[in-house]
PDB file of N, CA and C in Angstrom:
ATOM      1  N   UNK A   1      10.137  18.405   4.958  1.00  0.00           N
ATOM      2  CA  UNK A   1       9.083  17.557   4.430  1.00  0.00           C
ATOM      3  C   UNK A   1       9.154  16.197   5.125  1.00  0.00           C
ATOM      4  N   UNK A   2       7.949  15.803   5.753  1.00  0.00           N
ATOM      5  CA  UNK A   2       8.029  14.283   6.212  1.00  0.00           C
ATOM      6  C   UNK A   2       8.152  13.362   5.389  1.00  0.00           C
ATOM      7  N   UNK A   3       9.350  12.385   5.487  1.00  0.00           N
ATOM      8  CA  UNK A   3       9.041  10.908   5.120  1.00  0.00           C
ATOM      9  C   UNK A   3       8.993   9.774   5.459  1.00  0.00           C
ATOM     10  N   UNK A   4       8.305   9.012   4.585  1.00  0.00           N
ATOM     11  CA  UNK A   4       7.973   7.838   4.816  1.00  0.00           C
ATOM     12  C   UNK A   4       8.431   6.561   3.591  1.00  0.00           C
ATOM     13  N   UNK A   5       8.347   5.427   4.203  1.00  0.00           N
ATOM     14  CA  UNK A   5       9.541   3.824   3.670  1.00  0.00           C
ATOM     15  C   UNK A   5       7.657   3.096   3.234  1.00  0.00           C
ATOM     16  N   UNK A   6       8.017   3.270   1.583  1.00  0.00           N
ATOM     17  CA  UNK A   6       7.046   2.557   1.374  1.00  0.00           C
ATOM     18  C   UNK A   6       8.269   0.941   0.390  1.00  0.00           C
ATOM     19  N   UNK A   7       6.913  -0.101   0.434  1.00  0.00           N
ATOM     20  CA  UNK A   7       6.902  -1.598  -0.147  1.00  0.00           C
ATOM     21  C   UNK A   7       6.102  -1.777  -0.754  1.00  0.00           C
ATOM     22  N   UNK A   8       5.992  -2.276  -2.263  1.00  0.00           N
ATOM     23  CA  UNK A   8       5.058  -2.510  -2.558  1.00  0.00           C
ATOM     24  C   UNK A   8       4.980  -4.286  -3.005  1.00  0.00           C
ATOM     25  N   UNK A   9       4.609  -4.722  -2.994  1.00  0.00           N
ATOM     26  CA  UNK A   9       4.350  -6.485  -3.447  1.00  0.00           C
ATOM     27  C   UNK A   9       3.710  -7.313  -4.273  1.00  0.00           C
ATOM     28  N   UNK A  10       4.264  -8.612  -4.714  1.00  0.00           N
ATOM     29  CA  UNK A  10       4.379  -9.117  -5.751  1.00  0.00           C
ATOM     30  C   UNK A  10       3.148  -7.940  -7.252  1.00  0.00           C
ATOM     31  N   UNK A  11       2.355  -8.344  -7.743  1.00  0.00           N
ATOM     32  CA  UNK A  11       2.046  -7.741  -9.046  1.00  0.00           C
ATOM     33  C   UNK A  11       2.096  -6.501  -8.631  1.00  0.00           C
ATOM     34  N   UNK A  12       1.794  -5.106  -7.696  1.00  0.00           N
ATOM     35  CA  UNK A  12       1.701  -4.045  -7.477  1.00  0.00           C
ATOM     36  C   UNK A  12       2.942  -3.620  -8.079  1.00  0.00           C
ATOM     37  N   UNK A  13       4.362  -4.005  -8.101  1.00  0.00           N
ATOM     38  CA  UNK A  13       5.619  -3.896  -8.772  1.00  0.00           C
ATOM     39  C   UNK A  13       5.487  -3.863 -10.107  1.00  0.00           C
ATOM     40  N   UNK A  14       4.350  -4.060 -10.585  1.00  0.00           N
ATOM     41  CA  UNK A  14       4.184  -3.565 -12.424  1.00  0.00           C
ATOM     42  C   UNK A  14       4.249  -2.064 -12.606  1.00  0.00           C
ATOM     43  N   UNK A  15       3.463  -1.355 -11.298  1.00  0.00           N
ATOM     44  CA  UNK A  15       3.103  -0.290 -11.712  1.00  0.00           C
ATOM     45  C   UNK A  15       4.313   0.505 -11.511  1.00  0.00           C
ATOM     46  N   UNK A  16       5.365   0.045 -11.006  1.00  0.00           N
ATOM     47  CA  UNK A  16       6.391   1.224 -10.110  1.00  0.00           C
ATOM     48  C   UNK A  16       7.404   0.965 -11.292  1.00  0.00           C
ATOM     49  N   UNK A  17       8.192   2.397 -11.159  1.00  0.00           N
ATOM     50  CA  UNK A  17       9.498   2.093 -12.033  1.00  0.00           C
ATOM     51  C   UNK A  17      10.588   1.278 -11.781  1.00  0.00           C
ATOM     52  N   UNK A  18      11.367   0.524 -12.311  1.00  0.00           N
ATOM     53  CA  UNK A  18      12.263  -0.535 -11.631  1.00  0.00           C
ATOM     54  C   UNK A  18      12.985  -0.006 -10.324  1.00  0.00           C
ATOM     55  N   UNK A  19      13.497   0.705 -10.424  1.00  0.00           N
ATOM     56  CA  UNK A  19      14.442   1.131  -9.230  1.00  0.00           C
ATOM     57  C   UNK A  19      13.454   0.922  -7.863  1.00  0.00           C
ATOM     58  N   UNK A  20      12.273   1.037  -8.298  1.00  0.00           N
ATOM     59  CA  UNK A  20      11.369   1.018  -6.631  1.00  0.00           C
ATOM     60  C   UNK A  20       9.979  -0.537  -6.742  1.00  0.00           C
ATOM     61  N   UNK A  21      10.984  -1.580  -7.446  1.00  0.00           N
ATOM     62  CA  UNK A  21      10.089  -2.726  -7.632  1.00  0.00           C
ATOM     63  C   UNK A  21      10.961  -3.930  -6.657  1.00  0.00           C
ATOM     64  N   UNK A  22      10.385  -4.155  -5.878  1.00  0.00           N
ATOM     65  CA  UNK A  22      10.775  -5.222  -4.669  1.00  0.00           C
ATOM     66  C   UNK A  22      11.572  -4.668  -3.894  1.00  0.00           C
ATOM     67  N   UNK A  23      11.766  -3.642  -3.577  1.00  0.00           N
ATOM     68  CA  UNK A  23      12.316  -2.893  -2.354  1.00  0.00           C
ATOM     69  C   UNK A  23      11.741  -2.152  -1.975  1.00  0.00           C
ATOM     70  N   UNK A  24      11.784  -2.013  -0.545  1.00  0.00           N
ATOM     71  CA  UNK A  24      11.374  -0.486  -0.011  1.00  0.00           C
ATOM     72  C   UNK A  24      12.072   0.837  -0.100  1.00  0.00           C
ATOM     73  N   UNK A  25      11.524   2.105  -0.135  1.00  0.00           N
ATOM     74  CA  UNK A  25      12.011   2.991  -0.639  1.00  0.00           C
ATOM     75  C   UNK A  25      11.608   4.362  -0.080  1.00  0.00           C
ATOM     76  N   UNK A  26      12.052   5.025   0.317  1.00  0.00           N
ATOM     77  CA  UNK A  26      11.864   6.709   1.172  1.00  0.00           C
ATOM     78  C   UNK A  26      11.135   7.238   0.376  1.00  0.00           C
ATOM     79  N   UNK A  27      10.025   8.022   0.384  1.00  0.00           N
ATOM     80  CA  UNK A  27       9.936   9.494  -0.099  1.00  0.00           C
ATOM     81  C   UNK A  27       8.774  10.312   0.572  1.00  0.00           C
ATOM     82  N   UNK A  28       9.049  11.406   0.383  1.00  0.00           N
ATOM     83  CA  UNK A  28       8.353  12.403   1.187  1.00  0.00           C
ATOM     84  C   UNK A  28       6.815  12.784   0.456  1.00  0.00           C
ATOM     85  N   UNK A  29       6.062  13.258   1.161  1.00  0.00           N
ATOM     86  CA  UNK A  29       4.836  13.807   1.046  1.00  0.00           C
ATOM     87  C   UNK A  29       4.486  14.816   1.727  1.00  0.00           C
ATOM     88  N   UNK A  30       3.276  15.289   1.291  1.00  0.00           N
ATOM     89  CA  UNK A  30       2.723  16.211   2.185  1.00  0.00           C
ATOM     90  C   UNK A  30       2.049  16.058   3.791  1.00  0.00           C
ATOM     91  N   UNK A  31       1.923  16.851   4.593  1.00  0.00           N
ATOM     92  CA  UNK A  31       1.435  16.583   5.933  1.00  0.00           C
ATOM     93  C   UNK A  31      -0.070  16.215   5.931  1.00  0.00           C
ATOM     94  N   UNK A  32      -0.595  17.117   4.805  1.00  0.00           N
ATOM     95  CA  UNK A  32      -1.939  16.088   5.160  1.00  0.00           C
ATOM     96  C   UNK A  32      -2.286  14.588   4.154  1.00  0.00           C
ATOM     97  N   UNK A  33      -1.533  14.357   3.667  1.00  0.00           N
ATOM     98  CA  UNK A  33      -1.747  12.860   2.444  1.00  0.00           C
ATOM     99  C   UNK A  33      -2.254  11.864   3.174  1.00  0.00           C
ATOM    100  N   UNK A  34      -3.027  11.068   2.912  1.00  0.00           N
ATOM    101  CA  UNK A  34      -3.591   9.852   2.767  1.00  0.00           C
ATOM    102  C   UNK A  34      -2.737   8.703   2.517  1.00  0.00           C
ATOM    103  N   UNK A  35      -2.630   7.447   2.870  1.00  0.00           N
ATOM    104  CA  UNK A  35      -1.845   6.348   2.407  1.00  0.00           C
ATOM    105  C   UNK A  35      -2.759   5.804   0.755  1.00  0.00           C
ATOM    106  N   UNK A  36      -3.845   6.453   0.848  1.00  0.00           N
ATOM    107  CA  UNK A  36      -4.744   6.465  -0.833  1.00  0.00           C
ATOM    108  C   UNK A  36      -3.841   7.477  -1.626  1.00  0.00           C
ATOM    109  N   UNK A  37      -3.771   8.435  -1.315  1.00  0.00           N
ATOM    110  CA  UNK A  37      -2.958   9.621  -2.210  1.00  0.00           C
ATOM    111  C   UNK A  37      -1.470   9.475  -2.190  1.00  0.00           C
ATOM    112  N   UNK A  38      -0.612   8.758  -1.403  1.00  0.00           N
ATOM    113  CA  UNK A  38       0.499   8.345  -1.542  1.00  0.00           C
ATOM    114  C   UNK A  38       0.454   7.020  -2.460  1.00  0.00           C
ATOM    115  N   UNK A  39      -0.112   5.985  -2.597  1.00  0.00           N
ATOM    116  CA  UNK A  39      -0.328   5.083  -3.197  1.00  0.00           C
ATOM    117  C   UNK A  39      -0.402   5.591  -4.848  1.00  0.00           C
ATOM    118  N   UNK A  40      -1.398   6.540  -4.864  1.00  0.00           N
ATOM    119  CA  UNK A  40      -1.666   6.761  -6.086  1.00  0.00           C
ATOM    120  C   UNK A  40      -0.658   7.507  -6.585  1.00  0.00           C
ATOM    121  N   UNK A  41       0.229   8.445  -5.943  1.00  0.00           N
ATOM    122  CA  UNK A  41       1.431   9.490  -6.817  1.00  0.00           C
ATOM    123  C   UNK A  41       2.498   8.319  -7.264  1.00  0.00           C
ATOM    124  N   UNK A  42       2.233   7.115  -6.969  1.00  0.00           N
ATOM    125  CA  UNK A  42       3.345   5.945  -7.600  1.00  0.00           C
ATOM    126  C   UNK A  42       2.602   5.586  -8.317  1.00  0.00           C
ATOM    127  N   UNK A  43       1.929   5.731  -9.103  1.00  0.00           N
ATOM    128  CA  UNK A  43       1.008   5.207 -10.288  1.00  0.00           C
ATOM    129  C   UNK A  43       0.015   3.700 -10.152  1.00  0.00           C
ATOM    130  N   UNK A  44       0.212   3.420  -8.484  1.00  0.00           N
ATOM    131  CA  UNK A  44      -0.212   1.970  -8.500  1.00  0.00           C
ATOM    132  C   UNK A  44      -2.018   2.436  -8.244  1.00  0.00           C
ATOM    133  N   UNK A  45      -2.848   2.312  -8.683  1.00  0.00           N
ATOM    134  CA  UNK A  45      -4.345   2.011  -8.527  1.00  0.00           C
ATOM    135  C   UNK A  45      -4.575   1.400  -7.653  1.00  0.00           C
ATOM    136  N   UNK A  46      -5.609   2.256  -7.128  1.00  0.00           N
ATOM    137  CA  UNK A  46      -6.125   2.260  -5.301  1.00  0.00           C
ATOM    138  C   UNK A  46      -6.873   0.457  -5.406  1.00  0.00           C
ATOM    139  N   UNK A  47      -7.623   0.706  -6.750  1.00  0.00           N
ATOM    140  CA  UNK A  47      -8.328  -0.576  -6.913  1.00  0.00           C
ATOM    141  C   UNK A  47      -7.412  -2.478  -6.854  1.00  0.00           C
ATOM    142  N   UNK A  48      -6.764  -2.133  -7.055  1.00  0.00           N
ATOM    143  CA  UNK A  48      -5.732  -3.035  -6.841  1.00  0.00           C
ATOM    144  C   UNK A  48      -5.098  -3.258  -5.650  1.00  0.00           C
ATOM    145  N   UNK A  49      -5.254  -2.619  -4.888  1.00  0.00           N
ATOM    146  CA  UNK A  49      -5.055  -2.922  -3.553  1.00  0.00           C
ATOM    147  C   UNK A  49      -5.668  -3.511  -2.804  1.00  0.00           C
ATOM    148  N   UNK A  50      -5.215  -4.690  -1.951  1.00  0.00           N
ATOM    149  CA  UNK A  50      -6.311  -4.708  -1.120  1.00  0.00           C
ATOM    150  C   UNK A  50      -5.963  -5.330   0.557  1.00  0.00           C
ATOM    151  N   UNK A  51      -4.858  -4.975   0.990  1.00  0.00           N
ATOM    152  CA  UNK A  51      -3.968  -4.786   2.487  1.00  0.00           C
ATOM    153  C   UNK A  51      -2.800  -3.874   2.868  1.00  0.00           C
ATOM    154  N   UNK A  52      -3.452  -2.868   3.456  1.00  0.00           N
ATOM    155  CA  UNK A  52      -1.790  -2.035   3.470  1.00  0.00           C
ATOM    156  C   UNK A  52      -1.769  -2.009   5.191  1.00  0.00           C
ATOM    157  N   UNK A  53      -0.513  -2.320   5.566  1.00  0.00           N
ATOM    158  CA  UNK A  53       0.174  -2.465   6.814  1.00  0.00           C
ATOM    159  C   UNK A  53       0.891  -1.115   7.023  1.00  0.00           C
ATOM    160  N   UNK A  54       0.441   0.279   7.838  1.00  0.00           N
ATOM    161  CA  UNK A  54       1.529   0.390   8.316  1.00  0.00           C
ATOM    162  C   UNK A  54       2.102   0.951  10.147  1.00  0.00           C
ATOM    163  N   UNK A  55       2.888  -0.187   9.987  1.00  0.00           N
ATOM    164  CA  UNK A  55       3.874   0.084  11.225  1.00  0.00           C
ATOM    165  C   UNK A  55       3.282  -1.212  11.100  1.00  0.00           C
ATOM    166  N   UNK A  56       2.850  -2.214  10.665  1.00  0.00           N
ATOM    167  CA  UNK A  56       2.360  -3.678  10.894  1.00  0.00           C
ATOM    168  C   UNK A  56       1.217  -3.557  11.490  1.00  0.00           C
ATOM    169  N   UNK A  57       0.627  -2.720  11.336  1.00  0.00           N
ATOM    170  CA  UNK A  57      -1.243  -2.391  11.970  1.00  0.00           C
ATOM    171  C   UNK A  57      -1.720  -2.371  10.386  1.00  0.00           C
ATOM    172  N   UNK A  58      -3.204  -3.088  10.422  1.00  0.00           N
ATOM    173  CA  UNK A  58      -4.137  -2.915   9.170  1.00  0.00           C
ATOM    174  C   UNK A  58      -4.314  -1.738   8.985  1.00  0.00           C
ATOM    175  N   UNK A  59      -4.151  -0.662   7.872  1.00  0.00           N
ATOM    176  CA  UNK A  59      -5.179   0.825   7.995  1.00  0.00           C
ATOM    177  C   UNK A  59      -6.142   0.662   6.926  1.00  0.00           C
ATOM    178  N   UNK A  60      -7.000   1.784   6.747  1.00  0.00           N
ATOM    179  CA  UNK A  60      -7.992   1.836   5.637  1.00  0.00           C
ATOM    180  C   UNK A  60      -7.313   2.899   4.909  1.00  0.00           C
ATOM    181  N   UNK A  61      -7.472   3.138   3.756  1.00  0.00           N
ATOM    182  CA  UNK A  61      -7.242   4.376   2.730  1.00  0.00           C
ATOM    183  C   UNK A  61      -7.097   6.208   3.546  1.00  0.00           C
ATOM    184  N   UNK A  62      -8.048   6.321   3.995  1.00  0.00           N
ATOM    185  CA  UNK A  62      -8.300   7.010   5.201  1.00  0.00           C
ATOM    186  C   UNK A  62      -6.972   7.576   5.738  1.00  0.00           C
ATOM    187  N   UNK A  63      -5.840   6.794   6.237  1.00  0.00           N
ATOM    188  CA  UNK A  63      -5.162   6.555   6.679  1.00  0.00           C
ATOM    189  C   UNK A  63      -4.208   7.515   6.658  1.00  0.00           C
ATOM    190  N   UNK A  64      -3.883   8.183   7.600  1.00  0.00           N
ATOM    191  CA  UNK A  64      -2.992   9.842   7.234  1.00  0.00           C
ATOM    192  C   UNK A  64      -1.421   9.504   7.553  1.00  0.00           C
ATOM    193  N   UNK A  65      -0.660   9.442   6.685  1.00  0.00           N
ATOM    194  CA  UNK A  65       0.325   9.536   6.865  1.00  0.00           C
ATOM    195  C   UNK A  65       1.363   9.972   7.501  1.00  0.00           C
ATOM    196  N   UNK A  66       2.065   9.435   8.865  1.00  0.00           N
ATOM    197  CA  UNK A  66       3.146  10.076   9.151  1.00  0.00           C
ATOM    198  C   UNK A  66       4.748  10.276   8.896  1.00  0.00           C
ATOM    199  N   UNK A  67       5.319  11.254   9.742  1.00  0.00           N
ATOM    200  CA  UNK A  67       6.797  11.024   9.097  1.00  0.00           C
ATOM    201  C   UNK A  67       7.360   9.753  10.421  1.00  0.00           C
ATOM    202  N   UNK A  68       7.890   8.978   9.057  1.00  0.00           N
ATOM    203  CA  UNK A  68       8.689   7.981   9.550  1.00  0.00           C
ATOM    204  C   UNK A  68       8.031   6.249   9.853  1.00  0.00           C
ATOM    205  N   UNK A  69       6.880   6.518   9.518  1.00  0.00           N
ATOM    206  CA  UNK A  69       5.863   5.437   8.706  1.00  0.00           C
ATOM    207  C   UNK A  69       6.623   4.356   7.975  1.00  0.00           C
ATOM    208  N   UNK A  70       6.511   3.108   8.297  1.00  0.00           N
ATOM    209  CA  UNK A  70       6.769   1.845   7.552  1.00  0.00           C
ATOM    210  C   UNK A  70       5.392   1.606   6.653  1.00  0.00           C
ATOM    211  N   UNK A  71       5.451   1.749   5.539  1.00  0.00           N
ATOM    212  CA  UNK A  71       3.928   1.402   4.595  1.00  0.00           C
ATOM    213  C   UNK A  71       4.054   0.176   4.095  1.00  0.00           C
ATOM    214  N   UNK A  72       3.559  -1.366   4.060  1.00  0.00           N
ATOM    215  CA  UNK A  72       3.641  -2.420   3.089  1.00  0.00           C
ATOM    216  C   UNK A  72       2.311  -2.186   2.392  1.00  0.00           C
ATOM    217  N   UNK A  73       2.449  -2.270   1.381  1.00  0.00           N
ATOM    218  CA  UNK A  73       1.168  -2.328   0.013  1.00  0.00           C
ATOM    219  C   UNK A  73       1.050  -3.981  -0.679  1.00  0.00           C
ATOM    220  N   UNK A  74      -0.017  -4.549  -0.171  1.00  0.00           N
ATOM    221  CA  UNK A  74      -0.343  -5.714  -1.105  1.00  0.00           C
ATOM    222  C   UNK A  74      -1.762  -5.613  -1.917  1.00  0.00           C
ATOM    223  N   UNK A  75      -1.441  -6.765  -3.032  1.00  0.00           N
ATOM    224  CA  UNK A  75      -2.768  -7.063  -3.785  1.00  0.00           C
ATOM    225  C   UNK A  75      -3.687  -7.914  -2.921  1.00  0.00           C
ATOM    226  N   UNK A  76      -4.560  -8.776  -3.983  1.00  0.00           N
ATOM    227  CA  UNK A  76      -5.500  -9.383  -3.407  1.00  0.00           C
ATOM    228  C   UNK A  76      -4.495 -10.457  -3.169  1.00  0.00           C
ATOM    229  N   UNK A  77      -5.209 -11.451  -1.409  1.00  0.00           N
ATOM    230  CA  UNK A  77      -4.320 -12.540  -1.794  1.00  0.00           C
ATOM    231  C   UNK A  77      -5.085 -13.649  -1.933  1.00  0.00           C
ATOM    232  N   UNK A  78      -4.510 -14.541  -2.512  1.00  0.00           N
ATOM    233  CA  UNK A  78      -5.743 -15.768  -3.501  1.00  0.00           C
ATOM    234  C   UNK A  78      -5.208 -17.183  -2.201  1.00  0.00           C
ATOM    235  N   UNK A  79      -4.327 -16.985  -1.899  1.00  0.00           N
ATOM    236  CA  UNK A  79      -4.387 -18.625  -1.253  1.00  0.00           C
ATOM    237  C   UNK A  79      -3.910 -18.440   0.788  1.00  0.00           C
ATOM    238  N   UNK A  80      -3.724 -17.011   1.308  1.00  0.00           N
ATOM    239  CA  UNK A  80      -3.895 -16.854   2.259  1.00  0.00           C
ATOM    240  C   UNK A  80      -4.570 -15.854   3.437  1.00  0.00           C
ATOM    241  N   UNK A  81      -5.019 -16.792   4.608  1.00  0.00           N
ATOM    242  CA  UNK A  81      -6.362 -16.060   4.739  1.00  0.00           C
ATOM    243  C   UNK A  81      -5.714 -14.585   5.651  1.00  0.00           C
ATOM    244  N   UNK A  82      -6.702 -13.679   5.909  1.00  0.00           N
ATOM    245  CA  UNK A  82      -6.311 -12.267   6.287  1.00  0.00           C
ATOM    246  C   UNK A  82      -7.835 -11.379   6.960  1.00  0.00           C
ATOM    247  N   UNK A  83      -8.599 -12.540   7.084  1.00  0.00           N
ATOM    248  CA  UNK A  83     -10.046 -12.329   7.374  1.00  0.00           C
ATOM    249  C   UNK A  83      -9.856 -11.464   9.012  1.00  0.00           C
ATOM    250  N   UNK A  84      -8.636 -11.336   9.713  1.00  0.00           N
ATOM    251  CA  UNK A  84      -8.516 -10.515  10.978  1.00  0.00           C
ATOM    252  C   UNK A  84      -8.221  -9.394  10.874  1.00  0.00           C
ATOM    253  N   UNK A  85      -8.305  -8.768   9.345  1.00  0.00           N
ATOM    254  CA  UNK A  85      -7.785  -7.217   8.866  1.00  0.00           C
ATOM    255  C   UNK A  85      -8.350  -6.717   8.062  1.00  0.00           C
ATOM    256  N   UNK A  86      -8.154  -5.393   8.223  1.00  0.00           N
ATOM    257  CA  UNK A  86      -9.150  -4.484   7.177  1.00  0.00           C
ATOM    258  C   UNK A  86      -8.758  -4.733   6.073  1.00  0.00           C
ATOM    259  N   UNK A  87      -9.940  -5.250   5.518  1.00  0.00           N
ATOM    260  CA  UNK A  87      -9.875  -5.547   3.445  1.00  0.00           C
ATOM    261  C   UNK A  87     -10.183  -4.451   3.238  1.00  0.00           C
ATOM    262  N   UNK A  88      -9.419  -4.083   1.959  1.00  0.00           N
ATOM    263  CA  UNK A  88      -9.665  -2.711   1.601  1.00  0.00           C
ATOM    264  C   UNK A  88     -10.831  -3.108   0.049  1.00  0.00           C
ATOM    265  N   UNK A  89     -11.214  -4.235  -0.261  1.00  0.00           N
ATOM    266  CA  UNK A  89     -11.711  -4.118  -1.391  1.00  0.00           C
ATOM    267  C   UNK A  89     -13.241  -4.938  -0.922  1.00  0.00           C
ATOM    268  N   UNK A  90     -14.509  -5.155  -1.012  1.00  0.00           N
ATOM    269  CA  UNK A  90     -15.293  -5.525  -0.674  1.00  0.00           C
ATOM    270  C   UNK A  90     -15.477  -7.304  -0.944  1.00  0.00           C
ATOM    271  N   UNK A  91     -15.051  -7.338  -2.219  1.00  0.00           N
ATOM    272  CA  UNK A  91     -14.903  -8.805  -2.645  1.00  0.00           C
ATOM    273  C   UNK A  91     -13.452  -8.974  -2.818  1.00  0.00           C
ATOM    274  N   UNK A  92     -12.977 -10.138  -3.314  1.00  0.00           N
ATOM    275  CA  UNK A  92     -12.024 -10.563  -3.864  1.00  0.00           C
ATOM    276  C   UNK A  92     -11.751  -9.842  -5.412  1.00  0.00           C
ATOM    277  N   UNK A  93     -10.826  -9.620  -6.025  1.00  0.00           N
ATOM    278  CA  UNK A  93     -10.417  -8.939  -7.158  1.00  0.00           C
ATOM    279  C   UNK A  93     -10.468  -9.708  -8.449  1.00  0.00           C
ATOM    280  N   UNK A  94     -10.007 -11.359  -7.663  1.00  0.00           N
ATOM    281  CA  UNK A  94     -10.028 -12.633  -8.981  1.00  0.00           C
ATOM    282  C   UNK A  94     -10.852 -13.657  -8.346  1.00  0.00           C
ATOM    283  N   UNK A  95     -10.853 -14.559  -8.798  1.00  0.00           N
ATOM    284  CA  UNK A  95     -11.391 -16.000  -8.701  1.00  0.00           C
ATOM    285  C   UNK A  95      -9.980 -16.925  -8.226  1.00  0.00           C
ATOM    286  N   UNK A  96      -9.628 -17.478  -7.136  1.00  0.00           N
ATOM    287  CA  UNK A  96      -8.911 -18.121  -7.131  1.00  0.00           C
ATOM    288  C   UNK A  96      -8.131 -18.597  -8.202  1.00  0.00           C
TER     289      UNK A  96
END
């Protein structure tokens, strides 16, 4: 089974169980998964997302997972800009 080193960041760590909140962490998936369908088997909501890096490239949801993949998962961010990468959400999530 391929795996992959996911991160998830600051509030996205509500959704994960402690052991996998501010660290990165291995686990395997299937060959055809999505970085949307990996996201979601950790209970974190696609909607809440809105930058995932991996290998340090922007992807979209879309995004097929390989083995041995670095994934970072962030929320919205309110005070820095990111306007050179794929937003995954159309607007902003909050109001400053």
């Amino acid at each position: 089974m391929p795996v992959a080193n996911f991160r998830f960041y600051a509030g996205l760590n509500d959704f994960l169980p402690p052991e996998r909140r501010f660290t990165e962490f291995a686990d395997g998936f299937l060959d055809a998964a999505t970085v949307k369908d990996c996201i979601a088997s950790f209970g974190v909501p696609h909607t809440q997302v809105d930058l995932i890096l991996v290998n340090g490239q922007s992807v979209d949801f879309a995004y097929r997972v390989r083995d041995g993949d670095r994934i970072s998962v962030y929320p919205v961010f309110e005070t820095f800009d990111i306007a050179g990468v794929t937003r995954l959400q159309p607007q902003p999530l909050r109001d400053g």
